[in-house]
Protein backbone atom coordinates (compact mmCIF):
# COMPACT_ATOMS: atom_id res chain seq x y z
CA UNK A 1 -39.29 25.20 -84.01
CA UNK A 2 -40.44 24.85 -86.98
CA UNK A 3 -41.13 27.69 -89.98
CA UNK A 4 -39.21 31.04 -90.11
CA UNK A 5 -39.32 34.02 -87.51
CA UNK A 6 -39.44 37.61 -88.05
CA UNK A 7 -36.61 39.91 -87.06
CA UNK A 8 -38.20 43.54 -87.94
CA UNK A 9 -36.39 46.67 -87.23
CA UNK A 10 -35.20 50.25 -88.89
CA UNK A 11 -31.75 48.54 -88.73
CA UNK A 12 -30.22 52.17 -89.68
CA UNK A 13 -27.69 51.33 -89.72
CA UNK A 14 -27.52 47.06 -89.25
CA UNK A 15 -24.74 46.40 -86.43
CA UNK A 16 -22.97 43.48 -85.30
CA UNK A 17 -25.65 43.18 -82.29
CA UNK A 18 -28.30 42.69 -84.89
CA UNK A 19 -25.94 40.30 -86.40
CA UNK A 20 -26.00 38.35 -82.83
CA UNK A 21 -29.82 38.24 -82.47
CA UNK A 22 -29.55 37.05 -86.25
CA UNK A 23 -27.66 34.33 -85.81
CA UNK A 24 -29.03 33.40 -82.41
CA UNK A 25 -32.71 33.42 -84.18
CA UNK A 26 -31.31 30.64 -86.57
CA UNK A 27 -29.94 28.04 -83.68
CA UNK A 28 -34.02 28.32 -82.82
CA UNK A 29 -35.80 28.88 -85.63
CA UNK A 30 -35.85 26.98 -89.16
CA UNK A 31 -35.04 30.14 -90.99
CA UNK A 32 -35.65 34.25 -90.41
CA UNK A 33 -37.33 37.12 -92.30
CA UNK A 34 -34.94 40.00 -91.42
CA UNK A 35 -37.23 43.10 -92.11
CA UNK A 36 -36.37 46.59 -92.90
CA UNK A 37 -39.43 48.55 -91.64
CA UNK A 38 -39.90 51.59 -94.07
CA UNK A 39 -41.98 53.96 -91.97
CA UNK A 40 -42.43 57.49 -93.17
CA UNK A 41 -43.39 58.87 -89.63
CA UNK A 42 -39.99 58.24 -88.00
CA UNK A 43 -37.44 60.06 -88.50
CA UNK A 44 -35.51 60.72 -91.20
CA UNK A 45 -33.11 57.42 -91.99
CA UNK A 46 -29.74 57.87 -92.56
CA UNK A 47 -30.23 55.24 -95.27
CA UNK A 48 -32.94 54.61 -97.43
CA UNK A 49 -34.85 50.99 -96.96
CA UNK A 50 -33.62 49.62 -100.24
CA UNK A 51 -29.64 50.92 -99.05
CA UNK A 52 -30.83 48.97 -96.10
CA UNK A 53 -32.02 45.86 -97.59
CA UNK A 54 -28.88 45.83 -99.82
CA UNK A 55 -26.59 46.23 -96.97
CA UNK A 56 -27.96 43.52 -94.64
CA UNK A 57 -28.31 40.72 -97.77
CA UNK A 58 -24.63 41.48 -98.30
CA UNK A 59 -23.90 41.22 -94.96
CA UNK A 60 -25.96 37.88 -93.92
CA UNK A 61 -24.80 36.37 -97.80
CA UNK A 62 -23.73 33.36 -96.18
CA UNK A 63 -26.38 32.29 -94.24
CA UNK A 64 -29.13 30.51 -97.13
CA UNK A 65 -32.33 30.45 -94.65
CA UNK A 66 -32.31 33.70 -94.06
CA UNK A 67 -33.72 36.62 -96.69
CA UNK A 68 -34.13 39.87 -95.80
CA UNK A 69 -36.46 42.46 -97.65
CA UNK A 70 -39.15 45.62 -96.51
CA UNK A 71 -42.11 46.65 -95.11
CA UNK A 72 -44.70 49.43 -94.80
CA UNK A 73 -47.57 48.83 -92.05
CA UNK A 74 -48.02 47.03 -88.86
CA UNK A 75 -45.53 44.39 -88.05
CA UNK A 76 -48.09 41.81 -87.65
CA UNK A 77 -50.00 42.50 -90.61
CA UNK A 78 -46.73 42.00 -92.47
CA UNK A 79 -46.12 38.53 -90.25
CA UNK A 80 -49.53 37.50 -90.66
CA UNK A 81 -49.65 37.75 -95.09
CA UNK A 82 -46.11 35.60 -94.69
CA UNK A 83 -47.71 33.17 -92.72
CA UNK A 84 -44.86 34.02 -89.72
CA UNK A 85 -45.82 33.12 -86.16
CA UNK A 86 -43.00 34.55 -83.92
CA UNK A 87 -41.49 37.68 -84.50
CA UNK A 88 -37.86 38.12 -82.67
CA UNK A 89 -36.73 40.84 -81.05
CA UNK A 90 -33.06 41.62 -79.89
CA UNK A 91 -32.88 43.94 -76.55
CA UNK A 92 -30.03 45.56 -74.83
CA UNK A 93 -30.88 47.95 -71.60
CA UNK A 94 -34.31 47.81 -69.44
CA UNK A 95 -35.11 50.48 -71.43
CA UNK A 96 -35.57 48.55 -74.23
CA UNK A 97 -37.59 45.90 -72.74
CA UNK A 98 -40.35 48.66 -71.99
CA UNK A 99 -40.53 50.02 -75.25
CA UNK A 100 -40.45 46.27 -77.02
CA UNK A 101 -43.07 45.00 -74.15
CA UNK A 102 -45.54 47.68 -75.30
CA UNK A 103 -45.34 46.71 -78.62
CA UNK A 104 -45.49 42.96 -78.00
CA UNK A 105 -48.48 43.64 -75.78
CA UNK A 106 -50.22 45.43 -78.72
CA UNK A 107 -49.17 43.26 -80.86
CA UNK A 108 -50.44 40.40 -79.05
CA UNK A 109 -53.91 42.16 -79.23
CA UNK A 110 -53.89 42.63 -82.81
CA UNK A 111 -52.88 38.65 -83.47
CA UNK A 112 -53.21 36.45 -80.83
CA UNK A 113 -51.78 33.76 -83.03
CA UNK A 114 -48.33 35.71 -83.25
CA UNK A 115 -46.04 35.29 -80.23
CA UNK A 116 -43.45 37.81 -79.87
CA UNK A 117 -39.83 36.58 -78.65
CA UNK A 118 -37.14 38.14 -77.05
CA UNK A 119 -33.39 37.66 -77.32
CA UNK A 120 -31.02 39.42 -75.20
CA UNK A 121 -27.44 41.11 -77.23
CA UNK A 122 -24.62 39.44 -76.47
CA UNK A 123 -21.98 41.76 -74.13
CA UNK A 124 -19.86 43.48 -76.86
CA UNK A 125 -22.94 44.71 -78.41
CA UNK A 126 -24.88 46.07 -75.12
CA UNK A 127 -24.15 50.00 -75.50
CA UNK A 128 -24.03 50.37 -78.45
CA UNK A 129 -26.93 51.70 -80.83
CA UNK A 130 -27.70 52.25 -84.64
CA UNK A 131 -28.16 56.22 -83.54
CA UNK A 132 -24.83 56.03 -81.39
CA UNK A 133 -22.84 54.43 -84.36
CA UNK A 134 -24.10 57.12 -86.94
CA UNK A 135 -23.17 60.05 -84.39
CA UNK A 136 -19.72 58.37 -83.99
CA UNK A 137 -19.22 57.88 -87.88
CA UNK A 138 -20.77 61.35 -88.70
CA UNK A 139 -17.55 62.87 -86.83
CA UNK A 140 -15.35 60.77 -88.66
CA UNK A 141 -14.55 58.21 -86.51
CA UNK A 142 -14.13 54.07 -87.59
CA UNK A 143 -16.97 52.05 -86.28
CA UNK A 144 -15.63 49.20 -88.05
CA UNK A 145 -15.45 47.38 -85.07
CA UNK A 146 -19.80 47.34 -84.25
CA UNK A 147 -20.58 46.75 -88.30
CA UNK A 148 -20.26 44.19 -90.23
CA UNK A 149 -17.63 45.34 -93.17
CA UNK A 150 -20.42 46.77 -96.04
CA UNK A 151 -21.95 48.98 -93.46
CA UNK A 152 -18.80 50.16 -92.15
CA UNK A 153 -17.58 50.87 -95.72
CA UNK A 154 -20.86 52.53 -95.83
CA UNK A 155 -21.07 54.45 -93.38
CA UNK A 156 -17.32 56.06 -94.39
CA UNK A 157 -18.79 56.98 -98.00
CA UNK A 158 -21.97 58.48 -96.31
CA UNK A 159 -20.01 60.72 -93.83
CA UNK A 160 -16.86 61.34 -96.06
């Protein structure tokens, strides 16, 4: 297909599932926009959106047609001022098809033109979650294993 997609998310922390959906976005698409949404009305991030942004470009360094910044606002608003046609999104458990088909389905009605598409985590990455991996990592466990290596380190300094 041709032109980049749009992988938005709080990515707080980025995991080795996003990784999957990151790399499985690139066998489809010509390149991705991985995008740190920075919004104030969720709660409060374990990392900020620039420790985000930094984290993630170290992590994806070696893949060139990918580039990964931030966002305030609507989703599509963001895809439609890049010119983006398909945004990407990774699920895991029914539950997150419900959440992700509300927001495609709003989505859809705010830009028609933007097509919303899903990629399912690979097996190692179905249980586990950005707010599972913090809990973990708060009590001072390695998570080393769900992270790529920066966010792992990361998450040791944070919690240490």
């Amino acid at each position: 297909m041709s032109g980049p997609a749009l992988y938005p998310g709080s990515f707080d922390p980025f995991t080795n599932g996003h990784l999957d959906i990151v790399d499985r976005a690139l066998q489809l698409f010509d390149g991705l926009v991985v995008a740190v949404a920075a919004n104030p009305e969720k709660r409060t991030p374990l990392f900020s959106p620039e420790e985000r942004v930094a984290m993630i470009r170290e992590a994806l360094a070696d893949r060139p047609t990918v580039e990964v910044t931030s966002y305030r606002g609507l989703t599509v608003e963001f895809a439609r001022s890049r010119g983006i046609r398909v945004v990407v999104k990774g699920l895991r458990l029914p539950s997150d098809f419900e959440a992700e088909l509300q927001q495609a389905l709003m989505n859809r009605q705010l830009a028609p033109e933007i097509d919303t598409v899903f990629l399912i985590s690979g097996l190692p990455q179905l249980f586990v979650s950005s707010s599972i991996l913090k809990d973990v990592a708060g009590h001072g466990r390695d998570v080393g294993r769900f992270v790529p290596p920066v966010v792992a380190r990361r998450l040791k300094e944070r919690f240490s």
